[in-house]
PDB file of N, CA and C in Angstrom:
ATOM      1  N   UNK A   1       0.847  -1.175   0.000  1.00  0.00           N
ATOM      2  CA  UNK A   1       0.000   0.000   0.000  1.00  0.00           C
ATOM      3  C   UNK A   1       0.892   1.238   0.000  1.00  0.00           C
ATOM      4  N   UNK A   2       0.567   2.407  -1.143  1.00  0.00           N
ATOM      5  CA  UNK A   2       1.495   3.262  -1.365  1.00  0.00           C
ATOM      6  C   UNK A   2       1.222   4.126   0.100  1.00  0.00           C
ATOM      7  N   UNK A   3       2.295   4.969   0.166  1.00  0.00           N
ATOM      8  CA  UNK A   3       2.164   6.260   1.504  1.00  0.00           C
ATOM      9  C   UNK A   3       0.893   7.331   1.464  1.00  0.00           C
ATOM     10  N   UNK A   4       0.674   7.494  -0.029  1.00  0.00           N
ATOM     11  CA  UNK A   4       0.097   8.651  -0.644  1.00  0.00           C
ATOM     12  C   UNK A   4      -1.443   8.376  -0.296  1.00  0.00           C
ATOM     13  N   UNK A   5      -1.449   6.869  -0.235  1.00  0.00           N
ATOM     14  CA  UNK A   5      -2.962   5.805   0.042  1.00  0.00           C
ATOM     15  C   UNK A   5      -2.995   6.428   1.624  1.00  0.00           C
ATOM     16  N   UNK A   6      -2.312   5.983   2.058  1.00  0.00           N
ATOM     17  CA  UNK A   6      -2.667   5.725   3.661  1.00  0.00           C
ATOM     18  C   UNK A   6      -3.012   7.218   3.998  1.00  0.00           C
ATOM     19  N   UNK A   7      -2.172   7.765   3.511  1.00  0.00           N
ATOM     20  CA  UNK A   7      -2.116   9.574   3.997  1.00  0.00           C
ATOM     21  C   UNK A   7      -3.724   9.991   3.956  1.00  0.00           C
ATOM     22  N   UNK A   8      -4.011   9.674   2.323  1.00  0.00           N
ATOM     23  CA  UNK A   8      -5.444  10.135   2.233  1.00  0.00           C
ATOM     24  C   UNK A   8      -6.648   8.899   3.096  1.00  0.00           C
ATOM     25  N   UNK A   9      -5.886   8.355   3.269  1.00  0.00           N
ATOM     26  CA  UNK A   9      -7.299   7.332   4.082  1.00  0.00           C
ATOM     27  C   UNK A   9      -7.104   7.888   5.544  1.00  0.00           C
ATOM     28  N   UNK A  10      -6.055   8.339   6.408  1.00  0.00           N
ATOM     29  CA  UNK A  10      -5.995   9.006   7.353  1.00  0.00           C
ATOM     30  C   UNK A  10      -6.712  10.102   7.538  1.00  0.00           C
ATOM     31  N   UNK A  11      -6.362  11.109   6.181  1.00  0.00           N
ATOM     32  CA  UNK A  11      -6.884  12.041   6.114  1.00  0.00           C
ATOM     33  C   UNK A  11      -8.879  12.367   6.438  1.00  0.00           C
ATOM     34  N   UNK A  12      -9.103  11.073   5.715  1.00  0.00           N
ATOM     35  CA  UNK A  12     -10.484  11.161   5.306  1.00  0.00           C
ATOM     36  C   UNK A  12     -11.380  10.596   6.628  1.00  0.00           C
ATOM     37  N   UNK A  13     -10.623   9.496   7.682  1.00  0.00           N
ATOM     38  CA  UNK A  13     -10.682   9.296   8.885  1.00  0.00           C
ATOM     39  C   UNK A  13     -10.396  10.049  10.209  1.00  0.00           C
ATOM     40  N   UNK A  14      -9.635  11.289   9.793  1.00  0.00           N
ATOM     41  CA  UNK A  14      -9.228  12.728  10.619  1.00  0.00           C
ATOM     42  C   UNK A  14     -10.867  13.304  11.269  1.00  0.00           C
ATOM     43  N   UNK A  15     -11.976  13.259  10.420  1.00  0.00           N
ATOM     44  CA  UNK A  15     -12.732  14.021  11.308  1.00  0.00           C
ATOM     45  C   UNK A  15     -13.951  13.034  12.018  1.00  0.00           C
ATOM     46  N   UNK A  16     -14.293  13.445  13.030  1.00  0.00           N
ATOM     47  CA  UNK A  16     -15.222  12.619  13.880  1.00  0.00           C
ATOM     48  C   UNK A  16     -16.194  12.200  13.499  1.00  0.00           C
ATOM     49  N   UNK A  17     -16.916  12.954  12.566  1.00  0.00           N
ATOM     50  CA  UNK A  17     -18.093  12.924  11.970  1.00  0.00           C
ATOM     51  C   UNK A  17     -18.100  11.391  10.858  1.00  0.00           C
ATOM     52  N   UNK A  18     -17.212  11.549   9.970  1.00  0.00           N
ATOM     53  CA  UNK A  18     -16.806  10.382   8.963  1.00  0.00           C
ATOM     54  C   UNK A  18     -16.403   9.442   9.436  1.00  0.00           C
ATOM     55  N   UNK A  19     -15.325   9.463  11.149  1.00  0.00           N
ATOM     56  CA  UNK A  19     -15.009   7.963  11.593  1.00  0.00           C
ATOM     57  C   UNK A  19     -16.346   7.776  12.665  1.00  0.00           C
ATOM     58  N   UNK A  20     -16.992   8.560  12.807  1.00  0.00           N
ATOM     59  CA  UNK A  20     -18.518   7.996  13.305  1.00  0.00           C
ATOM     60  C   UNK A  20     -19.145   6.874  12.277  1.00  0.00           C
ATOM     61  N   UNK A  21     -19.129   8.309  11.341  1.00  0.00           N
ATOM     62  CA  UNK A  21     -20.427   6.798   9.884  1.00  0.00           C
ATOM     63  C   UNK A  21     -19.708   5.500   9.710  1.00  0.00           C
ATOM     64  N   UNK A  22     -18.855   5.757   9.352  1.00  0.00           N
ATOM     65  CA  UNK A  22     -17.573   4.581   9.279  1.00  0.00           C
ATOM     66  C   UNK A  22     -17.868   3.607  10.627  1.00  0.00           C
ATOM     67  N   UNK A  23     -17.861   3.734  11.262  1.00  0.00           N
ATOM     68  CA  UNK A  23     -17.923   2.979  12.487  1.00  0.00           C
ATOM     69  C   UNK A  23     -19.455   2.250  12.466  1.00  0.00           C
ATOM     70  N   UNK A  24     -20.174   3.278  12.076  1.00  0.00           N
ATOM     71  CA  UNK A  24     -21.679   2.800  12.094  1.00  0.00           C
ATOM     72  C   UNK A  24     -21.796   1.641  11.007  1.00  0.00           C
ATOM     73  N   UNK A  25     -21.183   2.172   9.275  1.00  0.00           N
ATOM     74  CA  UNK A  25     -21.385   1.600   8.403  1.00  0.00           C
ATOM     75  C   UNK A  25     -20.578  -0.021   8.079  1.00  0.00           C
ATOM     76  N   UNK A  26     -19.509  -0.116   9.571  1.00  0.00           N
ATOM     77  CA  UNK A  26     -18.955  -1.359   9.676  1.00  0.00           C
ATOM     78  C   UNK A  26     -19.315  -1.944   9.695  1.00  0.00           C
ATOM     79  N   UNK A  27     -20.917  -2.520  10.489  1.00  0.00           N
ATOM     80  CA  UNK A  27     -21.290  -3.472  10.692  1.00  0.00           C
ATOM     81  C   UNK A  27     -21.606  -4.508   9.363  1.00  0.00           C
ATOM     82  N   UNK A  28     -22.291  -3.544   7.979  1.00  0.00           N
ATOM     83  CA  UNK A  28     -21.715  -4.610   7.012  1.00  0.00           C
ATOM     84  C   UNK A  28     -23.231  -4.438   6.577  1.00  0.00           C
ATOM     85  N   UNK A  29     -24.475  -3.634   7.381  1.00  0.00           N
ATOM     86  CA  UNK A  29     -25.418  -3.204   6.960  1.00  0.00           C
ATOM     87  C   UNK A  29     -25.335  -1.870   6.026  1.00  0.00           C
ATOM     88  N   UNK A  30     -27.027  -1.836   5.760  1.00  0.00           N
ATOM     89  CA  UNK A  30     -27.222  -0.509   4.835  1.00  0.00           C
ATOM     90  C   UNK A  30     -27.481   0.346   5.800  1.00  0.00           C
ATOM     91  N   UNK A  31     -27.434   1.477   5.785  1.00  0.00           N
ATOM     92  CA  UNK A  31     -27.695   2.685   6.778  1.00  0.00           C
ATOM     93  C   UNK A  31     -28.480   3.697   5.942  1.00  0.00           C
ATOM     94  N   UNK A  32     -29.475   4.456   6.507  1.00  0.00           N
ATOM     95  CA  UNK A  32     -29.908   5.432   5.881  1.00  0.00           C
ATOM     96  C   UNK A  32     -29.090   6.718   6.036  1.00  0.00           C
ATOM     97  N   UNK A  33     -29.169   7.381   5.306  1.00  0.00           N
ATOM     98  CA  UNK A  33     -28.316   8.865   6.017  1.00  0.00           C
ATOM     99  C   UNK A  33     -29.448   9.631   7.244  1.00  0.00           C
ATOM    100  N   UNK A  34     -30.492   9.376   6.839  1.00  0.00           N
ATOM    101  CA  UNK A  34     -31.255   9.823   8.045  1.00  0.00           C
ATOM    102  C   UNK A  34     -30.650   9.554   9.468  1.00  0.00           C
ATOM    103  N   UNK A  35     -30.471   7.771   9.372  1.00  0.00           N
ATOM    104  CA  UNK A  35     -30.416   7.350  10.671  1.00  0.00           C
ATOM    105  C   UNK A  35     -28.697   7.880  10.936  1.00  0.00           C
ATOM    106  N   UNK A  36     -28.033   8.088   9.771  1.00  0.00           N
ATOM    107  CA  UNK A  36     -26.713   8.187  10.414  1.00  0.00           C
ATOM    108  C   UNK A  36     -26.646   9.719  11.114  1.00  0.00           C
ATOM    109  N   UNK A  37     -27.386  10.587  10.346  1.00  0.00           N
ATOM    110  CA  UNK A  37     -27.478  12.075  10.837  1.00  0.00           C
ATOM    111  C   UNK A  37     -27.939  11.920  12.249  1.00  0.00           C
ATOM    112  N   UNK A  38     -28.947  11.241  12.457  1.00  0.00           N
ATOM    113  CA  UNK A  38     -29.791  10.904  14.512  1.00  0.00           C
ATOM    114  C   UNK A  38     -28.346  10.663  14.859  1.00  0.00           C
ATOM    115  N   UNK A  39     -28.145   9.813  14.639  1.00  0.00           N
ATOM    116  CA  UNK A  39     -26.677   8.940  15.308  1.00  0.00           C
ATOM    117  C   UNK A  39     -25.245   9.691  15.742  1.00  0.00           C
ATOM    118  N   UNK A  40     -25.576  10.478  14.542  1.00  0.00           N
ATOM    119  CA  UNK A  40     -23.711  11.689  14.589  1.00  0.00           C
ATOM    120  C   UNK A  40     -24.058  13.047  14.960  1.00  0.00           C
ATOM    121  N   UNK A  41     -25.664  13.594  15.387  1.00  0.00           N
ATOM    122  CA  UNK A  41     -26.417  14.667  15.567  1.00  0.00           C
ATOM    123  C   UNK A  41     -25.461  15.603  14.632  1.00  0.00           C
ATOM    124  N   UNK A  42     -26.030  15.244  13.094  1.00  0.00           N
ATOM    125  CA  UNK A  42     -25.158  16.426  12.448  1.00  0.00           C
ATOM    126  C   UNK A  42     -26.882  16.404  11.345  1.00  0.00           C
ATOM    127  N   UNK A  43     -26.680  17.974  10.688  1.00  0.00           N
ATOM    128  CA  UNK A  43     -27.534  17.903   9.708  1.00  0.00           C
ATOM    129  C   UNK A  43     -27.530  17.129   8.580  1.00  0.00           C
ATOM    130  N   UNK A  44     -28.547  17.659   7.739  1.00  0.00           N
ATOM    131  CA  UNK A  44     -28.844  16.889   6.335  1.00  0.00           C
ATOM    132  C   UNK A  44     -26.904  17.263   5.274  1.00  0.00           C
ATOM    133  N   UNK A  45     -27.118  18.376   5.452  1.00  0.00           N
ATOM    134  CA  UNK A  45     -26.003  18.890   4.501  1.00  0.00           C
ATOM    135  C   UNK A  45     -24.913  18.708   5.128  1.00  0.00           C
ATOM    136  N   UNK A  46     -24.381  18.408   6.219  1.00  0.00           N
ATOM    137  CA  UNK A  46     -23.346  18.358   6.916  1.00  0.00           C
ATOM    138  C   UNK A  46     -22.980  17.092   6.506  1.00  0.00           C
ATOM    139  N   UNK A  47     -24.001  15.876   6.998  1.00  0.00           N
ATOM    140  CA  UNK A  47     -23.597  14.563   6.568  1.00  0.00           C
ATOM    141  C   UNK A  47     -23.584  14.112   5.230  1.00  0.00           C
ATOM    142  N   UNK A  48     -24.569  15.135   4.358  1.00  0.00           N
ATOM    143  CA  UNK A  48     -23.639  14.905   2.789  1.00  0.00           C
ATOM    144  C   UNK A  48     -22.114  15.484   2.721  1.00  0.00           C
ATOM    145  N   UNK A  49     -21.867  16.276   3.351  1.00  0.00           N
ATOM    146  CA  UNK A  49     -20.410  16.957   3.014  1.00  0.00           C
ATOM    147  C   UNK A  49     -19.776  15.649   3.060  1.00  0.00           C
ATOM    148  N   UNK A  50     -20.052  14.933   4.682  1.00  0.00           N
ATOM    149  CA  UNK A  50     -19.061  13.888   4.966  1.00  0.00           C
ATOM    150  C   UNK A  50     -19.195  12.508   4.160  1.00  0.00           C
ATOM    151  N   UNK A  51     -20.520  12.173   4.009  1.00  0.00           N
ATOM    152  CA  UNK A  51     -20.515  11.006   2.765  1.00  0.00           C
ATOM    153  C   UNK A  51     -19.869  10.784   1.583  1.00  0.00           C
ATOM    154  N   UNK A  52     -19.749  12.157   1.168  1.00  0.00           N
ATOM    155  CA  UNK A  52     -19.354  12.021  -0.275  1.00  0.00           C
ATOM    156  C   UNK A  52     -17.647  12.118   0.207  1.00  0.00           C
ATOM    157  N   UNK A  53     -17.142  13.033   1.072  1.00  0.00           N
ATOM    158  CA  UNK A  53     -15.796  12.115   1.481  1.00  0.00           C
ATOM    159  C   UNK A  53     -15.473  11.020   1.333  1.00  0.00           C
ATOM    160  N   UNK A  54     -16.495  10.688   2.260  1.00  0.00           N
ATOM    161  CA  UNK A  54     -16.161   8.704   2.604  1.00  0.00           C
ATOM    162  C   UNK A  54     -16.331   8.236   0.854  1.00  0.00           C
ATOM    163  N   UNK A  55     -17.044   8.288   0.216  1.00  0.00           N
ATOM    164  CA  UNK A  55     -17.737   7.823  -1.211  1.00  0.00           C
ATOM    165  C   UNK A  55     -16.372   8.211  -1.910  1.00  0.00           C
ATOM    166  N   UNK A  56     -15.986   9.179  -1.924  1.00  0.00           N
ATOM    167  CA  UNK A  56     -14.417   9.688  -3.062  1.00  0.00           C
ATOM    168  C   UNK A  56     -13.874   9.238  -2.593  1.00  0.00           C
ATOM    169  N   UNK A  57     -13.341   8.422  -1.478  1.00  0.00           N
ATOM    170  CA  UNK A  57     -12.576   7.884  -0.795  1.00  0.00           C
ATOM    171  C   UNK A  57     -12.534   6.783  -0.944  1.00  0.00           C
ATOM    172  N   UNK A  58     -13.641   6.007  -1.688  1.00  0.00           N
ATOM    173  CA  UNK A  58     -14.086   4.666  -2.242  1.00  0.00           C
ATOM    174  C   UNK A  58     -14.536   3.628  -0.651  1.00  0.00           C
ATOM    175  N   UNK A  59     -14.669   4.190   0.329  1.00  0.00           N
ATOM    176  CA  UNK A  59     -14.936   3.300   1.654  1.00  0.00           C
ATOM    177  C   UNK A  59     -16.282   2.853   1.849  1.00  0.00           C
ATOM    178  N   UNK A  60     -17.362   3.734   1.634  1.00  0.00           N
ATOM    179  CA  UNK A  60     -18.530   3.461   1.249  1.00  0.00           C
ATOM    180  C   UNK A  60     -19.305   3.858  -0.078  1.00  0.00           C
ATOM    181  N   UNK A  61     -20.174   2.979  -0.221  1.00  0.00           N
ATOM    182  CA  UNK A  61     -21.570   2.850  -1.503  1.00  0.00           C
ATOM    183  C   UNK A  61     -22.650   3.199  -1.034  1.00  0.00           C
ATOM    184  N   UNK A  62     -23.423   3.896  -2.075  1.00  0.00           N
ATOM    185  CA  UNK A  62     -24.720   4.287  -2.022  1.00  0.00           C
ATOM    186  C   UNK A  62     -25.732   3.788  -2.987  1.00  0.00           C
ATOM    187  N   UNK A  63     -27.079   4.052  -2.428  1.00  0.00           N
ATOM    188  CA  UNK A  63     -28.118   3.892  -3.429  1.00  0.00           C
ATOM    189  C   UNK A  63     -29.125   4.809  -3.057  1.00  0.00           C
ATOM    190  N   UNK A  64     -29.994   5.402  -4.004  1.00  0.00           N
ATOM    191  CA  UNK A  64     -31.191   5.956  -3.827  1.00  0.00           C
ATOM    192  C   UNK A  64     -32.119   5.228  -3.149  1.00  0.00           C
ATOM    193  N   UNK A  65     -32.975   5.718  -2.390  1.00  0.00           N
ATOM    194  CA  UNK A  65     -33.961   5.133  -1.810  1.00  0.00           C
ATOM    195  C   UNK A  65     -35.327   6.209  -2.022  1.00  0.00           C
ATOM    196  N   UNK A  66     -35.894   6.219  -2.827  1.00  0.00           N
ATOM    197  CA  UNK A  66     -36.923   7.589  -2.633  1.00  0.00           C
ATOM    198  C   UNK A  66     -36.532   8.975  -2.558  1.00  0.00           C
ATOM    199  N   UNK A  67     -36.845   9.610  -1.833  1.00  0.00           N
ATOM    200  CA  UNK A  67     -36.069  10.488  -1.158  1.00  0.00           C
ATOM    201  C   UNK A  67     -34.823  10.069  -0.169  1.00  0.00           C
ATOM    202  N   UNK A  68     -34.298   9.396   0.189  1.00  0.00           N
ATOM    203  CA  UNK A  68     -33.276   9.164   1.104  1.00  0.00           C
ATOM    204  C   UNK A  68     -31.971   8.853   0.331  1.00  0.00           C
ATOM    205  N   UNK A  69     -31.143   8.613   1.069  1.00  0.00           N
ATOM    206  CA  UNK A  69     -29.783   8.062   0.635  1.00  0.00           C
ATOM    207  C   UNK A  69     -29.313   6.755   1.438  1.00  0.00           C
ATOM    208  N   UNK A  70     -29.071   5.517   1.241  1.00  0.00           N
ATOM    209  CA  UNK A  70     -28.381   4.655   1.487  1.00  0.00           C
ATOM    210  C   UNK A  70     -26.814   4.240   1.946  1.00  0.00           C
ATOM    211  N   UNK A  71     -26.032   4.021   2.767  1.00  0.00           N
ATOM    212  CA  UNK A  71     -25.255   3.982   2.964  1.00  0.00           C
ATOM    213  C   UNK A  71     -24.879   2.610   3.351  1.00  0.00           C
ATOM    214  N   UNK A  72     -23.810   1.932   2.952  1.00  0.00           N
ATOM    215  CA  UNK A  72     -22.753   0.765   2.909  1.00  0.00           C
ATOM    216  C   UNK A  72     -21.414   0.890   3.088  1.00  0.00           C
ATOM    217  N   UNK A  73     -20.794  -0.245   3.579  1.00  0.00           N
ATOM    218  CA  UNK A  73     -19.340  -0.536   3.161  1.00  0.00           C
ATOM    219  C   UNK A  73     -19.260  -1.085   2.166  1.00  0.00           C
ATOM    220  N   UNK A  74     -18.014  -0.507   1.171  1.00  0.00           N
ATOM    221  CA  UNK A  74     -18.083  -0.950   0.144  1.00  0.00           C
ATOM    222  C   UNK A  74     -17.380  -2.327   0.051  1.00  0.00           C
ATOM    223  N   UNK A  75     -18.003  -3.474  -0.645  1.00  0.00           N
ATOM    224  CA  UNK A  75     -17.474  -4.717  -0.192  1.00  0.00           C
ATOM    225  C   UNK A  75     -16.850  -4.945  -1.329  1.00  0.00           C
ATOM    226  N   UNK A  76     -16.560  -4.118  -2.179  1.00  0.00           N
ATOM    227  CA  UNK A  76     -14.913  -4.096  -2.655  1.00  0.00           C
ATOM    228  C   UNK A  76     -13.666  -3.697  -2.563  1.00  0.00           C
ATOM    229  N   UNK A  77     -13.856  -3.104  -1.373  1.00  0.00           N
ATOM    230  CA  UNK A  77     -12.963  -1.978  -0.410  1.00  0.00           C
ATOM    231  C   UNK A  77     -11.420  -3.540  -0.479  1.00  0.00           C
ATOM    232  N   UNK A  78     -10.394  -2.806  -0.604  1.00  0.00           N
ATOM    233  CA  UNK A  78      -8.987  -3.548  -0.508  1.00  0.00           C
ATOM    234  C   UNK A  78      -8.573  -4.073   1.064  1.00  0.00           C
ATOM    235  N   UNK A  79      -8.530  -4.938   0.858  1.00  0.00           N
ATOM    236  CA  UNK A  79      -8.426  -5.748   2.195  1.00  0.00           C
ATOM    237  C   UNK A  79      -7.035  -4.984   3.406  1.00  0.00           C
ATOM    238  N   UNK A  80      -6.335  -4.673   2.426  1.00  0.00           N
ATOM    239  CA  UNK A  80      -5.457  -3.899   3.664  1.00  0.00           C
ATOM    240  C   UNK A  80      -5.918  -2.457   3.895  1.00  0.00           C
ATOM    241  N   UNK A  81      -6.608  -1.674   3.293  1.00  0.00           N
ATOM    242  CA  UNK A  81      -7.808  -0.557   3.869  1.00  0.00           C
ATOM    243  C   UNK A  81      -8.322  -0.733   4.893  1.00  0.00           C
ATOM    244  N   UNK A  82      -9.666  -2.377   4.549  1.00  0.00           N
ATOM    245  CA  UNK A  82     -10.003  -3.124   5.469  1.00  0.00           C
ATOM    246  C   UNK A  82      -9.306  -2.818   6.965  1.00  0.00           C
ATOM    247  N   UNK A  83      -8.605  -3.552   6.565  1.00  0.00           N
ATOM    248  CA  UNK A  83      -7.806  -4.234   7.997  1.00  0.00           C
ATOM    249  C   UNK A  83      -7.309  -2.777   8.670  1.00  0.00           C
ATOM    250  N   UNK A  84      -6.855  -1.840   8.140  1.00  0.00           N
ATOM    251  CA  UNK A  84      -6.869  -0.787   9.120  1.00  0.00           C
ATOM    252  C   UNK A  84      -8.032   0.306   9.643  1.00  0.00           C
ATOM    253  N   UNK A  85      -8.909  -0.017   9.040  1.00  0.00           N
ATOM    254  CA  UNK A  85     -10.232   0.514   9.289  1.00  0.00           C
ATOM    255  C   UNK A  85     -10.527  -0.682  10.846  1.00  0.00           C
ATOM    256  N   UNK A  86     -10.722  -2.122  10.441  1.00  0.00           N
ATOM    257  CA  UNK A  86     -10.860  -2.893  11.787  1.00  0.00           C
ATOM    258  C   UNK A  86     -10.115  -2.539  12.958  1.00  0.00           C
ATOM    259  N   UNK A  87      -9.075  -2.150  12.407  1.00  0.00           N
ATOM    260  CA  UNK A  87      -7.662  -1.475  13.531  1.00  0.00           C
ATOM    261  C   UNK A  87      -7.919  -0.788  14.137  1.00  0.00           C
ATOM    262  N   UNK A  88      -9.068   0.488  13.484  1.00  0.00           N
ATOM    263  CA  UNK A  88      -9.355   1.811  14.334  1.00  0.00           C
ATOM    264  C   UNK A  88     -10.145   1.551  15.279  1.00  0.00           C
ATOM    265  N   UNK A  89     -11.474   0.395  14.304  1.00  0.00           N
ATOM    266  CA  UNK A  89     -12.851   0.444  14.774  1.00  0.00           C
ATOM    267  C   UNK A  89     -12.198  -0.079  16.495  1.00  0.00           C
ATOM    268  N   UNK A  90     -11.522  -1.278  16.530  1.00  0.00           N
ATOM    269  CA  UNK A  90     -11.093  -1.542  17.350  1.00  0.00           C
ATOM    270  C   UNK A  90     -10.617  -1.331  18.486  1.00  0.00           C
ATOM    271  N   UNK A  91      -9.172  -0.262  18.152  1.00  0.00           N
ATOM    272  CA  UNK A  91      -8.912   0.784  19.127  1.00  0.00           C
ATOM    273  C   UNK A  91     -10.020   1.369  19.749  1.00  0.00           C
ATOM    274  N   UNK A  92     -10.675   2.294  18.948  1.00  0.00           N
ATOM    275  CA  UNK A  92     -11.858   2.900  19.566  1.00  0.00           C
ATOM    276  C   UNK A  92     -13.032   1.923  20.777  1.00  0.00           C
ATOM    277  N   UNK A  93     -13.271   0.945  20.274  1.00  0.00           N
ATOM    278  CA  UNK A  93     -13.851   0.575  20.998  1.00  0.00           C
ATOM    279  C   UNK A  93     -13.870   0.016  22.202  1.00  0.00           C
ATOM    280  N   UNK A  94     -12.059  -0.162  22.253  1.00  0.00           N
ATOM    281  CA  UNK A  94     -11.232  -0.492  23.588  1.00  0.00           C
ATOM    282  C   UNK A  94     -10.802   0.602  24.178  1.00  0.00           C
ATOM    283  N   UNK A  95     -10.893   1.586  23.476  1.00  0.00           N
ATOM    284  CA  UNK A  95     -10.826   2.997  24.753  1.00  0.00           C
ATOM    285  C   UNK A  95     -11.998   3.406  25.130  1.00  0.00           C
ATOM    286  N   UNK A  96     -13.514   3.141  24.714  1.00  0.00           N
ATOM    287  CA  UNK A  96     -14.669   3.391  25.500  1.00  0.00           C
ATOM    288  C   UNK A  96     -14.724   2.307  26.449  1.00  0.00           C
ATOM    289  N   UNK A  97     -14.542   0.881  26.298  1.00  0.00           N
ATOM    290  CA  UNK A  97     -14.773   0.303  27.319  1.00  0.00           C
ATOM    291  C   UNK A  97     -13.449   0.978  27.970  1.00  0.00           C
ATOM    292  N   UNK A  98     -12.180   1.038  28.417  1.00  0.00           N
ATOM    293  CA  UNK A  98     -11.526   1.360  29.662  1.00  0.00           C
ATOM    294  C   UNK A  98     -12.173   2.914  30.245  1.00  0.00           C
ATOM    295  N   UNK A  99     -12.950   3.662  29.193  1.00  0.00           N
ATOM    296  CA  UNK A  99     -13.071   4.920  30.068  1.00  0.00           C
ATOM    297  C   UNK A  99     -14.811   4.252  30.865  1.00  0.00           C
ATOM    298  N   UNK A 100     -15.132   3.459  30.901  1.00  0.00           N
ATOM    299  CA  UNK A 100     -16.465   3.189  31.162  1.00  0.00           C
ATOM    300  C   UNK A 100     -16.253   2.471  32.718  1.00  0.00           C
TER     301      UNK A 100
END
């Protein structure tokens, strides 16, 4: 994996908002952006700013739903992406349980 990769996948994981959805969109379900906006208490336009990050970033897929937007992991995402995305989800979730 080139430097230039990781930099921008860091980059795109830098703000809270995107390693929120990311975190949400791990589980491997579809997400609405509705429910991810309840979830990250950010607006309609805020969490498009950050989707389409994640989306140029190739980490998650979308689909129309009516009016809504759909959200996924993309399950063609490169396995060593993968694996450091599990890395974070991970970390993170072992520093809420010790602060708990």
């Amino acid at each position: 994996m080139q430097t230039e990769a990781v930099t921008s996948l860091m980059s795109v994981l830098s703000d809270p908002t995107r390693l929120g959805a990311v975190r949400l969109l791990w589980d491997g379900r579809e997400h609405c952006v509705c429910e991810l906006m309840d979830r990250l208490a950010a607006t309609q336009s805020r969490m498009s700013r950050h989707m389409a990050a994640l989306k140029s970033a190739g980490l998650v897929v979308d689909r129309r739903d009516a009016q809504w937007v759909r959200y996924r992991r993309n399950p063609a995402l490169a396995p060593q992406i993968a694996a450091i995305i599990d890395a974070v989800i991970a970390a993170m979730a072992e520093e809420r349980k010790e602060a708990a």
